[in-house]
C-alpha atoms as a PDB file:
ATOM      1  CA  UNK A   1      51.903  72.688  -0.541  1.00  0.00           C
ATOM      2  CA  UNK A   2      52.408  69.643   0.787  1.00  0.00           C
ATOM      3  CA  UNK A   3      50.584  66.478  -0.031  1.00  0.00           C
ATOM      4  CA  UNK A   4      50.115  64.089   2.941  1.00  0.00           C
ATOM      5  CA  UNK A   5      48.671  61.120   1.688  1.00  0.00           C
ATOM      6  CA  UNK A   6      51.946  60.882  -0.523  1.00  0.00           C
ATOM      7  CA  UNK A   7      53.680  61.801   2.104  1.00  0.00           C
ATOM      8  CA  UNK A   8      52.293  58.905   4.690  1.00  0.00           C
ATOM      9  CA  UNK A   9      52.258  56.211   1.710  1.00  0.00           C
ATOM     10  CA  UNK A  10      56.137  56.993   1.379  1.00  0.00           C
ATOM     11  CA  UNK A  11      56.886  56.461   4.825  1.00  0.00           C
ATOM     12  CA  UNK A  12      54.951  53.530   4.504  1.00  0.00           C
ATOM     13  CA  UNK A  13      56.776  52.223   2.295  1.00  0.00           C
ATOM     14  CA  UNK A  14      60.113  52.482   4.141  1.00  0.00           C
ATOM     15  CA  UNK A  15      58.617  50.742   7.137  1.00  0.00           C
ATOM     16  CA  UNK A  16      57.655  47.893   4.803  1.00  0.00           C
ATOM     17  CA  UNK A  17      61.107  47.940   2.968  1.00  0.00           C
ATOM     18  CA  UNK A  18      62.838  48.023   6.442  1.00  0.00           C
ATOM     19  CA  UNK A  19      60.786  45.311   8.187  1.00  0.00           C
ATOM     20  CA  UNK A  20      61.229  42.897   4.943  1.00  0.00           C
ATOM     21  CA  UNK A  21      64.635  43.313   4.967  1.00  0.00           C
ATOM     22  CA  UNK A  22      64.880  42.557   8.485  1.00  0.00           C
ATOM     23  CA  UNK A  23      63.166  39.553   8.310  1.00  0.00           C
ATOM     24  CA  UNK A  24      65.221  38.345   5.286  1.00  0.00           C
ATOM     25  CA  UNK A  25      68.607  38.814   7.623  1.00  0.00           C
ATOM     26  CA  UNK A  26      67.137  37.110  10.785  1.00  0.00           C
ATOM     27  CA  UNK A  27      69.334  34.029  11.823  1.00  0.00           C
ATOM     28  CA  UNK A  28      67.969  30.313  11.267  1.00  0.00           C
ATOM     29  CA  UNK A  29      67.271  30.196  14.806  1.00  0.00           C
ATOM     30  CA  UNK A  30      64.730  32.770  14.561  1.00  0.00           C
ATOM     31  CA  UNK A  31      62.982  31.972  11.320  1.00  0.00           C
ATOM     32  CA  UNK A  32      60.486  29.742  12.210  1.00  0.00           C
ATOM     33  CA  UNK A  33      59.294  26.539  10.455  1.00  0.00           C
ATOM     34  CA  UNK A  34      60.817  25.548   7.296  1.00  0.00           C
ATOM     35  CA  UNK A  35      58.310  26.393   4.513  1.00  0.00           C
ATOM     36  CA  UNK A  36      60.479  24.599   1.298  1.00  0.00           C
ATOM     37  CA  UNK A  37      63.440  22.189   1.674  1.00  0.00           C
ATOM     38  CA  UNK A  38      65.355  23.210  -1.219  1.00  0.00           C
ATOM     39  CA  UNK A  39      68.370  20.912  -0.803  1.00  0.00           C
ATOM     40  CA  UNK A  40      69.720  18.876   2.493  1.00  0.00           C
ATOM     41  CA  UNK A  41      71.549  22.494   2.949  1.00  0.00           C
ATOM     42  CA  UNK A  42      68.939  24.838   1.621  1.00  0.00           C
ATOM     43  CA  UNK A  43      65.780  26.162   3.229  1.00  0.00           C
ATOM     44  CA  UNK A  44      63.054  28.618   2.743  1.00  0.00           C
ATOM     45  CA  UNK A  45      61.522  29.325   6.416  1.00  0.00           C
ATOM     46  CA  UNK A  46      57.990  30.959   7.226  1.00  0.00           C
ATOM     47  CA  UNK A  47      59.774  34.228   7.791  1.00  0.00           C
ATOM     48  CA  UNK A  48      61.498  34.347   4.704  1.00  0.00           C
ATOM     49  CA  UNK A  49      58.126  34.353   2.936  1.00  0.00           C
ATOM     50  CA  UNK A  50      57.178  36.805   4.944  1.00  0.00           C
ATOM     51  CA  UNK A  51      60.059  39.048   4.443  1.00  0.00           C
ATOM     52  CA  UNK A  52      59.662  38.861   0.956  1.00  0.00           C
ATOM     53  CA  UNK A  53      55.948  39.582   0.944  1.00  0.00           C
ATOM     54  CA  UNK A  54      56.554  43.182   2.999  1.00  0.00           C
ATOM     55  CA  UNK A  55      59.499  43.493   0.172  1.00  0.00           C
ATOM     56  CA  UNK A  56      57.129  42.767  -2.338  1.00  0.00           C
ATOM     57  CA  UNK A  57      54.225  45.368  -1.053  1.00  0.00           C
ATOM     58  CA  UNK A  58      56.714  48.217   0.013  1.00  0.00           C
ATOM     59  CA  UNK A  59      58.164  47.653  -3.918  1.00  0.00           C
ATOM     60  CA  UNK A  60      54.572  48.254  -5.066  1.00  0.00           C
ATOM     61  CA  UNK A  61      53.927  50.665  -2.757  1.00  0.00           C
ATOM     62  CA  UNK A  62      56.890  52.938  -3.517  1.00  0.00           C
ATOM     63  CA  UNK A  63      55.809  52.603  -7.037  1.00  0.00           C
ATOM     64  CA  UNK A  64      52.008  53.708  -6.345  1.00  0.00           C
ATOM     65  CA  UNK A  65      53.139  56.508  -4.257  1.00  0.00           C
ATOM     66  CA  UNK A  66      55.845  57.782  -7.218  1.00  0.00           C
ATOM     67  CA  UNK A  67      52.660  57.757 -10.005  1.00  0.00           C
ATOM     68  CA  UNK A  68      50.139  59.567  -6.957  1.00  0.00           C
ATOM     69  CA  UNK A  69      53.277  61.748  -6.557  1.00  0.00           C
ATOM     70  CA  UNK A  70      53.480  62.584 -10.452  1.00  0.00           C
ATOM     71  CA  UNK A  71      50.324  63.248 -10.836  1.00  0.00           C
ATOM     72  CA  UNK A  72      50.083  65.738  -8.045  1.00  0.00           C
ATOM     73  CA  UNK A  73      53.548  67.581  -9.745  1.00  0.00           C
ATOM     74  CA  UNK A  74      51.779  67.692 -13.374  1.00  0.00           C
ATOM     75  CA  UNK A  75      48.522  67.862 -12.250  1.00  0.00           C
ATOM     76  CA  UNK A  76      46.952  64.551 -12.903  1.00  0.00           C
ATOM     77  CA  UNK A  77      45.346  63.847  -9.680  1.00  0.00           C
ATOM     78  CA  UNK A  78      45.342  60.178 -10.391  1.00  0.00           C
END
């Protein structure tokens, strides 16, 4: 039987994954305003935050989904 709220949440969560890592790898040209100057050779642009954020909620996501999973396995239903 398949369960597709677990299913959806997982996929989800590698679209969030994927689109945070992408906008971690974008090139400085493409990363908008700088957020932090670290160092005269260091930065942390706009869409590092926000590549960090969508790694940050697919992280929590994919851990959600694994307990919702569980439970459905060992009957739970949390």
């Amino acid at each position: 039987m398949i369960h597709w709220r677990v299913v959806i949440l997982a996929g989800l969560t590698v679209l969030l994954i994927a689109a945070g890592l992408a906008a971690l790898i974008l090139p400085d040209d493409y990363e908008g305003a700088i957020f932090l100057q670290i160092d005269p050779e260091h930065a942390l642009r706009y869409m590092d935050v926000l590549g960090l954020g969508l790694l940050l909620l697919g992280s929590f996501l994919a851990w959600r989904t694994g307990l919702m999973w569980q439970g459905r396995m060992y009957g739970d239903d949390s």
